[in-house]
N, C-alpha and C. Protein backbone atom coordinates (compact mmCIF):
# COMPACT_ATOMS: atom_id res chain seq x y z
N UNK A 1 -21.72 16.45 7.64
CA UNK A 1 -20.59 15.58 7.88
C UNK A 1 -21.00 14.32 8.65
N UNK A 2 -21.66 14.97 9.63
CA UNK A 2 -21.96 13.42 10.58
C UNK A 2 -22.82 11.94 9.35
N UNK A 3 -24.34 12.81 8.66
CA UNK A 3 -24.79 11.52 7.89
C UNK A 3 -23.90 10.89 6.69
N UNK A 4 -23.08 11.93 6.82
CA UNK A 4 -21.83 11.01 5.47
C UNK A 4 -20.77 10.26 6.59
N UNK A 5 -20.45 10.45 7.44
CA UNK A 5 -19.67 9.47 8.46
C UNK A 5 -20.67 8.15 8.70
N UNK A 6 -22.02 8.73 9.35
CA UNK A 6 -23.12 7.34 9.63
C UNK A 6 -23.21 6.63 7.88
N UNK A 7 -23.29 7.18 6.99
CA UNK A 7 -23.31 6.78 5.83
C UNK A 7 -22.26 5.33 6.05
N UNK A 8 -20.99 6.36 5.80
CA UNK A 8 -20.17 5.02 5.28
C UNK A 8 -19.86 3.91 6.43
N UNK A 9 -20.25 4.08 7.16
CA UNK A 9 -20.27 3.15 8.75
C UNK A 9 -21.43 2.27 8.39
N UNK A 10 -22.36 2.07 7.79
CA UNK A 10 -23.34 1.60 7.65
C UNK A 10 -22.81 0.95 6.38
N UNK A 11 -22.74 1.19 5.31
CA UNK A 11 -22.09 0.65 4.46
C UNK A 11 -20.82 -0.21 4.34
N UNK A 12 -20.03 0.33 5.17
CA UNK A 12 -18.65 -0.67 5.77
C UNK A 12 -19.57 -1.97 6.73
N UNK A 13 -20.15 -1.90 7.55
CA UNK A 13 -21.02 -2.64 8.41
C UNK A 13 -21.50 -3.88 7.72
N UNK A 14 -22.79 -3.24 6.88
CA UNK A 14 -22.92 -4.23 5.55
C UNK A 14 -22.34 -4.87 4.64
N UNK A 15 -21.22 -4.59 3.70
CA UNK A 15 -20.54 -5.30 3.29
C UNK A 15 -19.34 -6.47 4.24
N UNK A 16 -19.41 -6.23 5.11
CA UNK A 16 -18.52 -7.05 5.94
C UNK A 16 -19.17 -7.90 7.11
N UNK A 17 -20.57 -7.64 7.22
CA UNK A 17 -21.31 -7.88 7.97
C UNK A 17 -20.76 -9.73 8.19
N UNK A 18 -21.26 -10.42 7.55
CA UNK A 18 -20.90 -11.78 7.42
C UNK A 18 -19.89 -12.57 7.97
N UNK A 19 -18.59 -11.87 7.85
CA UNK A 19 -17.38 -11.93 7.85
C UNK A 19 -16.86 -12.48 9.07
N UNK A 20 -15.81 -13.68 8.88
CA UNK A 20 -15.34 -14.62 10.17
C UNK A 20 -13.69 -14.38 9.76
N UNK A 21 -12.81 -14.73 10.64
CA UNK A 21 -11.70 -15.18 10.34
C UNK A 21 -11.24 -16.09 10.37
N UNK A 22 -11.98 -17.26 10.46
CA UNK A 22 -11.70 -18.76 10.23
C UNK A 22 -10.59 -18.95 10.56
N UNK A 23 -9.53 -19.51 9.82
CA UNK A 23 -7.99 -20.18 10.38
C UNK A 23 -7.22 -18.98 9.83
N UNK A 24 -7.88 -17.94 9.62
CA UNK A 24 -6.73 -16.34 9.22
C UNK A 24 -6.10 -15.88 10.50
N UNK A 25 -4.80 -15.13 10.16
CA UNK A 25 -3.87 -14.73 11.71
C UNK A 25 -4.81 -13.84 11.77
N UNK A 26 -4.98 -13.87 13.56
CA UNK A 26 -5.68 -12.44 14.11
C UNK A 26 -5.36 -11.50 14.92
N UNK A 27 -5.79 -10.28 15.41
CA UNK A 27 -5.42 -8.90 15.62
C UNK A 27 -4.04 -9.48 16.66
N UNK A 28 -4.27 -10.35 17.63
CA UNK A 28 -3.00 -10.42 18.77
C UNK A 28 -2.21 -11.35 18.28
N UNK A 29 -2.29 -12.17 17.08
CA UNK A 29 -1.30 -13.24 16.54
C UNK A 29 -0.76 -12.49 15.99
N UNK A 30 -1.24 -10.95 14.98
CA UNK A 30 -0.20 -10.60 14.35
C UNK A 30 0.56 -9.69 15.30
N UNK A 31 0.16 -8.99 16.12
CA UNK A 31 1.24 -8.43 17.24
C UNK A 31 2.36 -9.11 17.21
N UNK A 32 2.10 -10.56 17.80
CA UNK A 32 3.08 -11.42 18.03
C UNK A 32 3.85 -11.71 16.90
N UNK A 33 3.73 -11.74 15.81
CA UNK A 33 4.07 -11.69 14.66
C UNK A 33 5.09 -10.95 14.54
N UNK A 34 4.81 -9.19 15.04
CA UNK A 34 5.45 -7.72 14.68
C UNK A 34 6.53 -8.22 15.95
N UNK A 35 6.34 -8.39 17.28
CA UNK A 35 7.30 -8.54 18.26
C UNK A 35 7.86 -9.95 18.00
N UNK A 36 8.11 -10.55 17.09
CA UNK A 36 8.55 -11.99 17.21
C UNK A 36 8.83 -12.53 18.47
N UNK A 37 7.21 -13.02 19.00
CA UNK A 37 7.32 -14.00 20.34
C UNK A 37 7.77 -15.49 20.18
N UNK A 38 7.71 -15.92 21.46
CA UNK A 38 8.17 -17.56 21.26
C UNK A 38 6.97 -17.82 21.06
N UNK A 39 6.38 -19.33 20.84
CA UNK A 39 5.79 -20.06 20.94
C UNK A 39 4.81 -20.33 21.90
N UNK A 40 5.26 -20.28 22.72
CA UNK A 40 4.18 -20.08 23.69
C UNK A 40 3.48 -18.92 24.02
N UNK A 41 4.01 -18.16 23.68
CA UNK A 41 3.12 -17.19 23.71
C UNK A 41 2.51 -16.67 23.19
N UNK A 42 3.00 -17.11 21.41
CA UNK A 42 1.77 -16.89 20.37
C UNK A 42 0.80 -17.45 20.73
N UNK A 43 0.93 -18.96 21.12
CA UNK A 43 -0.36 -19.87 21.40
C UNK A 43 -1.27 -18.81 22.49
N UNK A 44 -1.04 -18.62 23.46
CA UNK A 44 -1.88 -17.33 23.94
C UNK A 44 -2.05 -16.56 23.27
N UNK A 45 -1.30 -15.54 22.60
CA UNK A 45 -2.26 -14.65 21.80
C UNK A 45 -3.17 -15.12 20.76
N UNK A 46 -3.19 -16.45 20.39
CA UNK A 46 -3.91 -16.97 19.71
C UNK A 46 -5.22 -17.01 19.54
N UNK A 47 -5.04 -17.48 21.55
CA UNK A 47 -6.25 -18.01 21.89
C UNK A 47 -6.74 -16.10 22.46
N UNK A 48 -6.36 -15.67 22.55
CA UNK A 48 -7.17 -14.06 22.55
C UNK A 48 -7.90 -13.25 21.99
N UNK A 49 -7.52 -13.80 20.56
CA UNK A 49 -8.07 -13.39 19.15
C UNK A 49 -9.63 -13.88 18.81
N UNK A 50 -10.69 -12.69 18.71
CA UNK A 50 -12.22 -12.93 18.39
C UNK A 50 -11.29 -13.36 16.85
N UNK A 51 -12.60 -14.52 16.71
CA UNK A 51 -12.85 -15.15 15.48
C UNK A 51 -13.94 -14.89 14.81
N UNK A 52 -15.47 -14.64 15.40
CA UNK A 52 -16.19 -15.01 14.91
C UNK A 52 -17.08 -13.50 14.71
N UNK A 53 -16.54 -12.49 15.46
CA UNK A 53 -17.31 -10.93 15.09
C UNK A 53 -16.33 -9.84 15.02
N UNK A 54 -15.89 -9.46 13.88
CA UNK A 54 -14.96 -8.56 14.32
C UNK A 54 -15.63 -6.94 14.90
N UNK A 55 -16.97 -6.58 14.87
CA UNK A 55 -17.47 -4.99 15.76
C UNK A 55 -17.42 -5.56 16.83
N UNK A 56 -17.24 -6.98 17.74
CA UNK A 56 -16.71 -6.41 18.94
C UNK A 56 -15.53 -6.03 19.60
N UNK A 57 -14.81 -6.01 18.58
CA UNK A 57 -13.26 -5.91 18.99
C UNK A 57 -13.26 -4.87 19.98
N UNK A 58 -12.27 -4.70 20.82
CA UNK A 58 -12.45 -3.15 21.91
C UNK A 58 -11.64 -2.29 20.61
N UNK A 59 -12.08 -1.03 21.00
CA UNK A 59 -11.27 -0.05 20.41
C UNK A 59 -9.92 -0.04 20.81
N UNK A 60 -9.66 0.13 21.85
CA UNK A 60 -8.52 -0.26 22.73
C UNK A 60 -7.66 -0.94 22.36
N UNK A 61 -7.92 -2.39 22.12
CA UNK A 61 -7.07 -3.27 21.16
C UNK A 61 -6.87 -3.20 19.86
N UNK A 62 -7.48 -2.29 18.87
CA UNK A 62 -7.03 -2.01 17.89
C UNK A 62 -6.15 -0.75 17.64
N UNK A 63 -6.48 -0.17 18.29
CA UNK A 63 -5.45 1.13 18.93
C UNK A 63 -4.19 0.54 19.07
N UNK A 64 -4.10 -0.43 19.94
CA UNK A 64 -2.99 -0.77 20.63
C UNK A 64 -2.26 -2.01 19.70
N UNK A 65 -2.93 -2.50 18.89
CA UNK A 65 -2.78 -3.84 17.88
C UNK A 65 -2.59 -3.04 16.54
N UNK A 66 -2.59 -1.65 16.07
CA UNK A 66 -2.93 -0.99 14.95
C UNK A 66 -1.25 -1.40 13.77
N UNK A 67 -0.17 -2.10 14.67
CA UNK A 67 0.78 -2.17 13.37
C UNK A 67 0.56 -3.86 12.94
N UNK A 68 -0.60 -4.26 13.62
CA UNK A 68 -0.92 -5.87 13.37
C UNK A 68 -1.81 -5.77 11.57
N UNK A 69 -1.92 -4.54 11.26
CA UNK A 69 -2.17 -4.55 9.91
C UNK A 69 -1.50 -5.31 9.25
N UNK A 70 -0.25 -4.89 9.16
CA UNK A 70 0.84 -5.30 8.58
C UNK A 70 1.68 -7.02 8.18
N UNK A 71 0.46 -7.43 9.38
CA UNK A 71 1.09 -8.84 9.29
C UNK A 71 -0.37 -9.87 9.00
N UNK A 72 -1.37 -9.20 9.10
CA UNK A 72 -2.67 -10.08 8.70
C UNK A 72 -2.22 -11.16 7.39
N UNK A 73 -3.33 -12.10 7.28
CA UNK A 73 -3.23 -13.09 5.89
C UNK A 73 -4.27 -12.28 5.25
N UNK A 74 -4.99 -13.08 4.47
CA UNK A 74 -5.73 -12.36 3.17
C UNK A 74 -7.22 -12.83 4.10
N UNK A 75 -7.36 -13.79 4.96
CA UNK A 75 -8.48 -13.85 6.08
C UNK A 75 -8.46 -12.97 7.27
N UNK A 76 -7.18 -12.58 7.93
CA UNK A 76 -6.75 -12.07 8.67
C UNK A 76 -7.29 -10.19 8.18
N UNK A 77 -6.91 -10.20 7.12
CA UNK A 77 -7.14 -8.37 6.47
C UNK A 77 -8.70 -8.45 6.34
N UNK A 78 -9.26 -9.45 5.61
CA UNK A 78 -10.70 -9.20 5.26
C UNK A 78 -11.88 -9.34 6.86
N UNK A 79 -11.25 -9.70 7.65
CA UNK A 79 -12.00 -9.90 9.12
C UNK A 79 -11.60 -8.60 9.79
N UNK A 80 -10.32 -8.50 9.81
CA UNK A 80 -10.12 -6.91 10.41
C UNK A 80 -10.18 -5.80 9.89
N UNK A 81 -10.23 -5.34 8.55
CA UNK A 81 -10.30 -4.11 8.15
C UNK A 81 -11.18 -3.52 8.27
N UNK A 82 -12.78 -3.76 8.29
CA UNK A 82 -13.89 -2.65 8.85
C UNK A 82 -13.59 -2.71 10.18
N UNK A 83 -13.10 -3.14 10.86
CA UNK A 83 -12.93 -2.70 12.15
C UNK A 83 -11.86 -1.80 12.20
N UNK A 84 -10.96 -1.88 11.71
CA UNK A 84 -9.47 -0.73 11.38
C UNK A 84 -10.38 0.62 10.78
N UNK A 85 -11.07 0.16 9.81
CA UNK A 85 -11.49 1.46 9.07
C UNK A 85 -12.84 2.20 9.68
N UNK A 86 -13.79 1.71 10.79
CA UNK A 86 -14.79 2.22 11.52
C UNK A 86 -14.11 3.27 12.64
N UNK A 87 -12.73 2.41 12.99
CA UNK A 87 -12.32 3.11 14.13
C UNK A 87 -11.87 4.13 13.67
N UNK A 88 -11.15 4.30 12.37
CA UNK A 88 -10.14 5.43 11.86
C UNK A 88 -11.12 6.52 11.85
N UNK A 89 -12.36 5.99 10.91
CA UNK A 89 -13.40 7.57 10.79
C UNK A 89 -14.08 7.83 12.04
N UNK A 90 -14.09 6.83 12.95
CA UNK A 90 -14.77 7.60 14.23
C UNK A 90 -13.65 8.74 15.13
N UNK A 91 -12.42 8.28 15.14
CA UNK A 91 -11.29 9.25 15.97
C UNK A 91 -11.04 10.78 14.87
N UNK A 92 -10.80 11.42 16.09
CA UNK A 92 -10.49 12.89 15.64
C UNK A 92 -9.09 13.12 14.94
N UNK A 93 -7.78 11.90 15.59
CA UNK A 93 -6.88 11.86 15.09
C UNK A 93 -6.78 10.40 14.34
N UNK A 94 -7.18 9.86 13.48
CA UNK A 94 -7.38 8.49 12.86
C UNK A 94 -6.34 8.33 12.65
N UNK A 95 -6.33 6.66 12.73
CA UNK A 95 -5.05 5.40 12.66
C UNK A 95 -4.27 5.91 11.32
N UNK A 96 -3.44 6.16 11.02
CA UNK A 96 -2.95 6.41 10.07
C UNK A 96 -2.20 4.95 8.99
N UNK A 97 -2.48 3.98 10.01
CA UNK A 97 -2.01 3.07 9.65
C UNK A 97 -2.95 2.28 9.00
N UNK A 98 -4.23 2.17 8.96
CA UNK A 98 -5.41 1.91 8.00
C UNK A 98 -4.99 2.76 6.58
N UNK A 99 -4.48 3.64 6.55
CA UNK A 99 -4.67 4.44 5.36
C UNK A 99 -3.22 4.29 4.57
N UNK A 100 -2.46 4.26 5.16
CA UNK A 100 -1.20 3.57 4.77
C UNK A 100 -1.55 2.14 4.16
N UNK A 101 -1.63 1.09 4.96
CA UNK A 101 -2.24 -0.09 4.19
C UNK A 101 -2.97 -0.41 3.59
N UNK A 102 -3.81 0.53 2.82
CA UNK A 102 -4.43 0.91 1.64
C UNK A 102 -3.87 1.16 1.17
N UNK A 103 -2.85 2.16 0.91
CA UNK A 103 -1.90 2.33 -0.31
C UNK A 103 -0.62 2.19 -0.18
N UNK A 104 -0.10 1.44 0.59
CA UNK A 104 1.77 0.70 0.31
C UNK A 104 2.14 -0.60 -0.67
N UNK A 105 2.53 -0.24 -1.61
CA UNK A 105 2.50 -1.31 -2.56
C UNK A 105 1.96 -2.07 -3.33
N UNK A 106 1.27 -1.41 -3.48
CA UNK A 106 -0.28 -2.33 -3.89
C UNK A 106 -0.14 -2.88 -5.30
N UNK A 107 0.84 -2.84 -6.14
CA UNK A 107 1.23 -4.03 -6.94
C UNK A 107 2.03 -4.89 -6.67
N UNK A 108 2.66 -5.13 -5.41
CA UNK A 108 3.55 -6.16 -4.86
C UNK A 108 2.89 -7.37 -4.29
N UNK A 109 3.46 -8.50 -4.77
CA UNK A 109 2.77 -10.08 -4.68
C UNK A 109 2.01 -9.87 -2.98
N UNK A 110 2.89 -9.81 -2.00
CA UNK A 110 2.14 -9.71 -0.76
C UNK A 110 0.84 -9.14 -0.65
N UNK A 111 0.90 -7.63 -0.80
CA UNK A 111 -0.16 -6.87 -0.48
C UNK A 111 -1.53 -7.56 -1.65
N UNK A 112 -1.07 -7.99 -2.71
CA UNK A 112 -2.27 -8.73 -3.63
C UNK A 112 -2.67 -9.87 -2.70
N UNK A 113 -1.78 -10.58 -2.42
CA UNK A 113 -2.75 -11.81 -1.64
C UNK A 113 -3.19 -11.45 -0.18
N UNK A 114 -2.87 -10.08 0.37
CA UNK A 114 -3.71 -9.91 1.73
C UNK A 114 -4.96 -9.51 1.31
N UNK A 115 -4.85 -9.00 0.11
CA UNK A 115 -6.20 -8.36 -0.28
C UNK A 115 -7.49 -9.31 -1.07
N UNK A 116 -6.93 -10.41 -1.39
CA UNK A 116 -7.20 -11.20 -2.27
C UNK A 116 -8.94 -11.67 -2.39
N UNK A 117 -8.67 -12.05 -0.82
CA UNK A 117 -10.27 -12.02 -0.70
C UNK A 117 -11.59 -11.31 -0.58
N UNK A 118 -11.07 -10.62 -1.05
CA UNK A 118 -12.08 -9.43 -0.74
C UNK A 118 -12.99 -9.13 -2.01
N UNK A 119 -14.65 -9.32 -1.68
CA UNK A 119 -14.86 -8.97 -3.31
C UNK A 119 -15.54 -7.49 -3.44
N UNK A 120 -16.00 -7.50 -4.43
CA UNK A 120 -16.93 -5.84 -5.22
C UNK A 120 -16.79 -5.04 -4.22
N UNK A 121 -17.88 -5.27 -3.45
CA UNK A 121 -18.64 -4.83 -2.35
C UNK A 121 -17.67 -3.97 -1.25
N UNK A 122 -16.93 -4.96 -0.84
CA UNK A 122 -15.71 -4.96 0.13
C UNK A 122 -14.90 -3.74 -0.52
N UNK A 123 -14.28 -3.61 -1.74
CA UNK A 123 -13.27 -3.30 -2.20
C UNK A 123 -13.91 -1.45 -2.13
N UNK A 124 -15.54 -1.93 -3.12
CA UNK A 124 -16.26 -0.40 -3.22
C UNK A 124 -16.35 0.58 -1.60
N UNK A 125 -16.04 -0.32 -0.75
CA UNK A 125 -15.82 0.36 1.14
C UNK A 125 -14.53 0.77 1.10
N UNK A 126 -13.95 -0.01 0.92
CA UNK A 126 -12.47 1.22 -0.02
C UNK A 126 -12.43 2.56 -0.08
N UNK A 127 -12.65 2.11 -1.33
CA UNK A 127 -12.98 3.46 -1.93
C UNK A 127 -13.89 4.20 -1.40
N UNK A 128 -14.57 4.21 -0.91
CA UNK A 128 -15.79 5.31 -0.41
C UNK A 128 -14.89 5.50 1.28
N UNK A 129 -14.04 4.54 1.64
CA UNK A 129 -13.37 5.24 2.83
C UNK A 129 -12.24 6.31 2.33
N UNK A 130 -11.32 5.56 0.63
CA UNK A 130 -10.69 6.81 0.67
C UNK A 130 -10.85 7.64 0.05
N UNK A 131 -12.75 7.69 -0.20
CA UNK A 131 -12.90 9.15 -1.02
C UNK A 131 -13.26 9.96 0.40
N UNK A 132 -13.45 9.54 1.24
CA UNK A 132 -14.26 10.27 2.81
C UNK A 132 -12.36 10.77 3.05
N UNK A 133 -11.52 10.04 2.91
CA UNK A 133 -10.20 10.51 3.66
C UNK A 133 -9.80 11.81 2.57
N UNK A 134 -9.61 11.76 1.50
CA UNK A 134 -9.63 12.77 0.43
C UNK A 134 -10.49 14.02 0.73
N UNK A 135 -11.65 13.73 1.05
CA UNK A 135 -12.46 15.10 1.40
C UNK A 135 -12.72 15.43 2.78
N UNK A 136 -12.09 14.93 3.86
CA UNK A 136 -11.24 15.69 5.02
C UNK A 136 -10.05 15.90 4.82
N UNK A 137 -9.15 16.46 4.18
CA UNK A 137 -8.16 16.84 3.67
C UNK A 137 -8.58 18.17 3.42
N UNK A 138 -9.56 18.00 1.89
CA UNK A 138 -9.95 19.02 1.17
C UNK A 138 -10.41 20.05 2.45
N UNK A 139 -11.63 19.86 3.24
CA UNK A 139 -11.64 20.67 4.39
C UNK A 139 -11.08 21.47 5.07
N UNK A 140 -9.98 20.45 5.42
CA UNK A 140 -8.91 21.13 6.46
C UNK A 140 -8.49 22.04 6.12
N UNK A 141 -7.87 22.07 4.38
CA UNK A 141 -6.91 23.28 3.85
C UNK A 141 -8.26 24.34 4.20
N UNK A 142 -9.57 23.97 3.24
CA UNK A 142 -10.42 25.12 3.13
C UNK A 142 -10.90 25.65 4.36
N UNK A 143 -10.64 25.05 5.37
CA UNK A 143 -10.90 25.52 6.80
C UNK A 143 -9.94 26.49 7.09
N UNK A 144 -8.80 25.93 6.96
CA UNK A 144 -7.69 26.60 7.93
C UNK A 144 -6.69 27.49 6.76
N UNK A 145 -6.56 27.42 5.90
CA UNK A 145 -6.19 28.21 4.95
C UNK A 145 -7.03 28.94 3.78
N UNK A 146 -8.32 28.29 3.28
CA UNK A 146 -9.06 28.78 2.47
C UNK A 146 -8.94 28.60 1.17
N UNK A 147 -8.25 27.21 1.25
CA UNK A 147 -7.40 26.99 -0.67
C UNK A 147 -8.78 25.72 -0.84
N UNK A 148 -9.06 25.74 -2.05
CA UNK A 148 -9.25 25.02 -3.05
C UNK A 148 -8.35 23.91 -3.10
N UNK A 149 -8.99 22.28 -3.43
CA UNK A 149 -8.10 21.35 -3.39
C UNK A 149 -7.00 21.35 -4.32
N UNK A 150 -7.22 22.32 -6.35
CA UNK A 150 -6.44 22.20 -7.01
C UNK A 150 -5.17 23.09 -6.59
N UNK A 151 -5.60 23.94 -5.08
CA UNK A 151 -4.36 24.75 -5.11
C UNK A 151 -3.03 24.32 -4.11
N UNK A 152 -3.31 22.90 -3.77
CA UNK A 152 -2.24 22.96 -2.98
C UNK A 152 -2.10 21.13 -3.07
N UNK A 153 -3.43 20.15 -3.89
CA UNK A 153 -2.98 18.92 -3.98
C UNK A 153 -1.85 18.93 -4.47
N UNK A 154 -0.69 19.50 -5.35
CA UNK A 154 0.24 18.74 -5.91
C UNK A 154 1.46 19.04 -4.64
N UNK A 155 1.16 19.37 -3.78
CA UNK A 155 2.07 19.80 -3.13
C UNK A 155 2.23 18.61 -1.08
N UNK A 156 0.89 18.35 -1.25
CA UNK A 156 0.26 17.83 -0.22
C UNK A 156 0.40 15.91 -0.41
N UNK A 157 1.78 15.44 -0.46
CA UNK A 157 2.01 14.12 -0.30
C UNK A 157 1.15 13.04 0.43
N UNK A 158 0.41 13.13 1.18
CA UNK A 158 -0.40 12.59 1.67
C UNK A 158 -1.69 11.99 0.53
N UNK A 159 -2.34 13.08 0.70
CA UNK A 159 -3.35 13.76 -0.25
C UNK A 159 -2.72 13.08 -1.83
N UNK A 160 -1.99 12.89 -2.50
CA UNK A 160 -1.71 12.26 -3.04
C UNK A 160 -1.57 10.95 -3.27
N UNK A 161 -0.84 10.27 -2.16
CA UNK A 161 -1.03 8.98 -2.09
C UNK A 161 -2.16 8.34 -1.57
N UNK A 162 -3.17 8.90 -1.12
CA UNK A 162 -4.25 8.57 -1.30
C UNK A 162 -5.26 8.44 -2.67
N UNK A 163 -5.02 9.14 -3.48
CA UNK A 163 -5.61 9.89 -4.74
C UNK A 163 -4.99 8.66 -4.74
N UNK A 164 -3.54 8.09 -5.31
CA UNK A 164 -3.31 7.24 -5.75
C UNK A 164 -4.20 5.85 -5.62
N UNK A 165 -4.08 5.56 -4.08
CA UNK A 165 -4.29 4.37 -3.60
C UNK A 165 -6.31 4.34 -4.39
N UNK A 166 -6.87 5.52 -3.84
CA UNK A 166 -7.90 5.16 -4.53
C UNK A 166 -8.18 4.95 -6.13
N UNK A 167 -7.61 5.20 -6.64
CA UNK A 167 -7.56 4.93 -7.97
C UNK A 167 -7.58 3.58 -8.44
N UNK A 168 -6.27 2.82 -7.77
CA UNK A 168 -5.89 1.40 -7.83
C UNK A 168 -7.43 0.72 -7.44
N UNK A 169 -7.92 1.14 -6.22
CA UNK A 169 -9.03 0.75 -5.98
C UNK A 169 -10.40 0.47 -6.90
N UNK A 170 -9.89 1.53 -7.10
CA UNK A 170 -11.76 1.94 -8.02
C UNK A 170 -11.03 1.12 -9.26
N UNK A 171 -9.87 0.45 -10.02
CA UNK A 171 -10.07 -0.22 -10.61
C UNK A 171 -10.24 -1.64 -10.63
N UNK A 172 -9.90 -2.16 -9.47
CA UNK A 172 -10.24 -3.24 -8.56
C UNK A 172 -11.27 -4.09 -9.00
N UNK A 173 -12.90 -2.86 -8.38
CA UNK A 173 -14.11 -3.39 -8.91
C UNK A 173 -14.47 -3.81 -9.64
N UNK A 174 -15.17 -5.15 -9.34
CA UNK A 174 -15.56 -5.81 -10.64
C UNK A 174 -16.90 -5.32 -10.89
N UNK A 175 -17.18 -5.09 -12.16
CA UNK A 175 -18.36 -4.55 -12.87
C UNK A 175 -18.93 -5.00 -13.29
């Protein structure tokens, strides 16, 4: 388990490695966003927001910033999401809200242009995060109950909308 966790951490790492948020909203603009602040005080959270690395973000602030998913731009999502998605597979109880915004709507005009920028590479960290979320699932049942995934996926809503969301994904990739 652990070299398939270091796996896709290394792989999320690399494909995003590069990655700035230039003039995209960031982790404390979109807070401010979710709490509709005044003006002045976006301009502070503005100025709070790393631009230029998103692995140093604190954990802390994404913890605490985790419904700022929701309001990123399509610069804003592609600068923060390996950081959303490093933190999710490192916690014992992961953001649930990374995995949700992978799969809410994902043929609706919005969620296409948060995602927009994102190419192959990016998209294939996706998917390999929600094939890793799919097979801690599978675990858990076979841990704690002893079922087989075909014996209880149709029943397991979660586990489903993930199946879903990765699907959309894996057709994403360009080939």
């Amino acid at each position: 388990m652990k070299h398939q966790k270091d796996r896709l951490e290394a792989i999320i790492r690399t494909a995003f490695k590069e990655v700035q948020l230039e003039d995209g909203v960031g982790l404390w603009q979109a807070q401010g966003l979710d709490d509709y602040v005044d003006e002045k005080t976006m301009q502070e959270l503005i100025r709070k927001d790393e631009r230029e690395d998103w692995s140093i973000i604190p954990t802390e602030h994404l913890i605490h910033c985790a419904s700022s998913l929701s309001f990123f731009d399509a610069k804003g999502m592609r600068f923060h999401l390996p950081a959303f998605m490093l933190l999710d597979i490192s916690l014992e109880n992961p953001v649930d809200a990374v995995t949700f915004t992978l799969g809410y709507d994902l043929e609706g005009d919005y969620q296409n242009k948060r995602f927009s920028l994102l190419n192959s590479e990016q998209i294939r960290c996706i998917t390999y995060f929600l094939e890793d979320k799919l097979e801690l699932i599978k675990r858990t049942y076979k841990e704690l109950y002893g079922l087989e995934a075909d014996a209880f996926h149709l029943n397991d809503l979660t586990y489903n909308q993930i199946q879903e969301a990765l699907l959309y994904w894996q057709h994403k990739i360009v080939r």
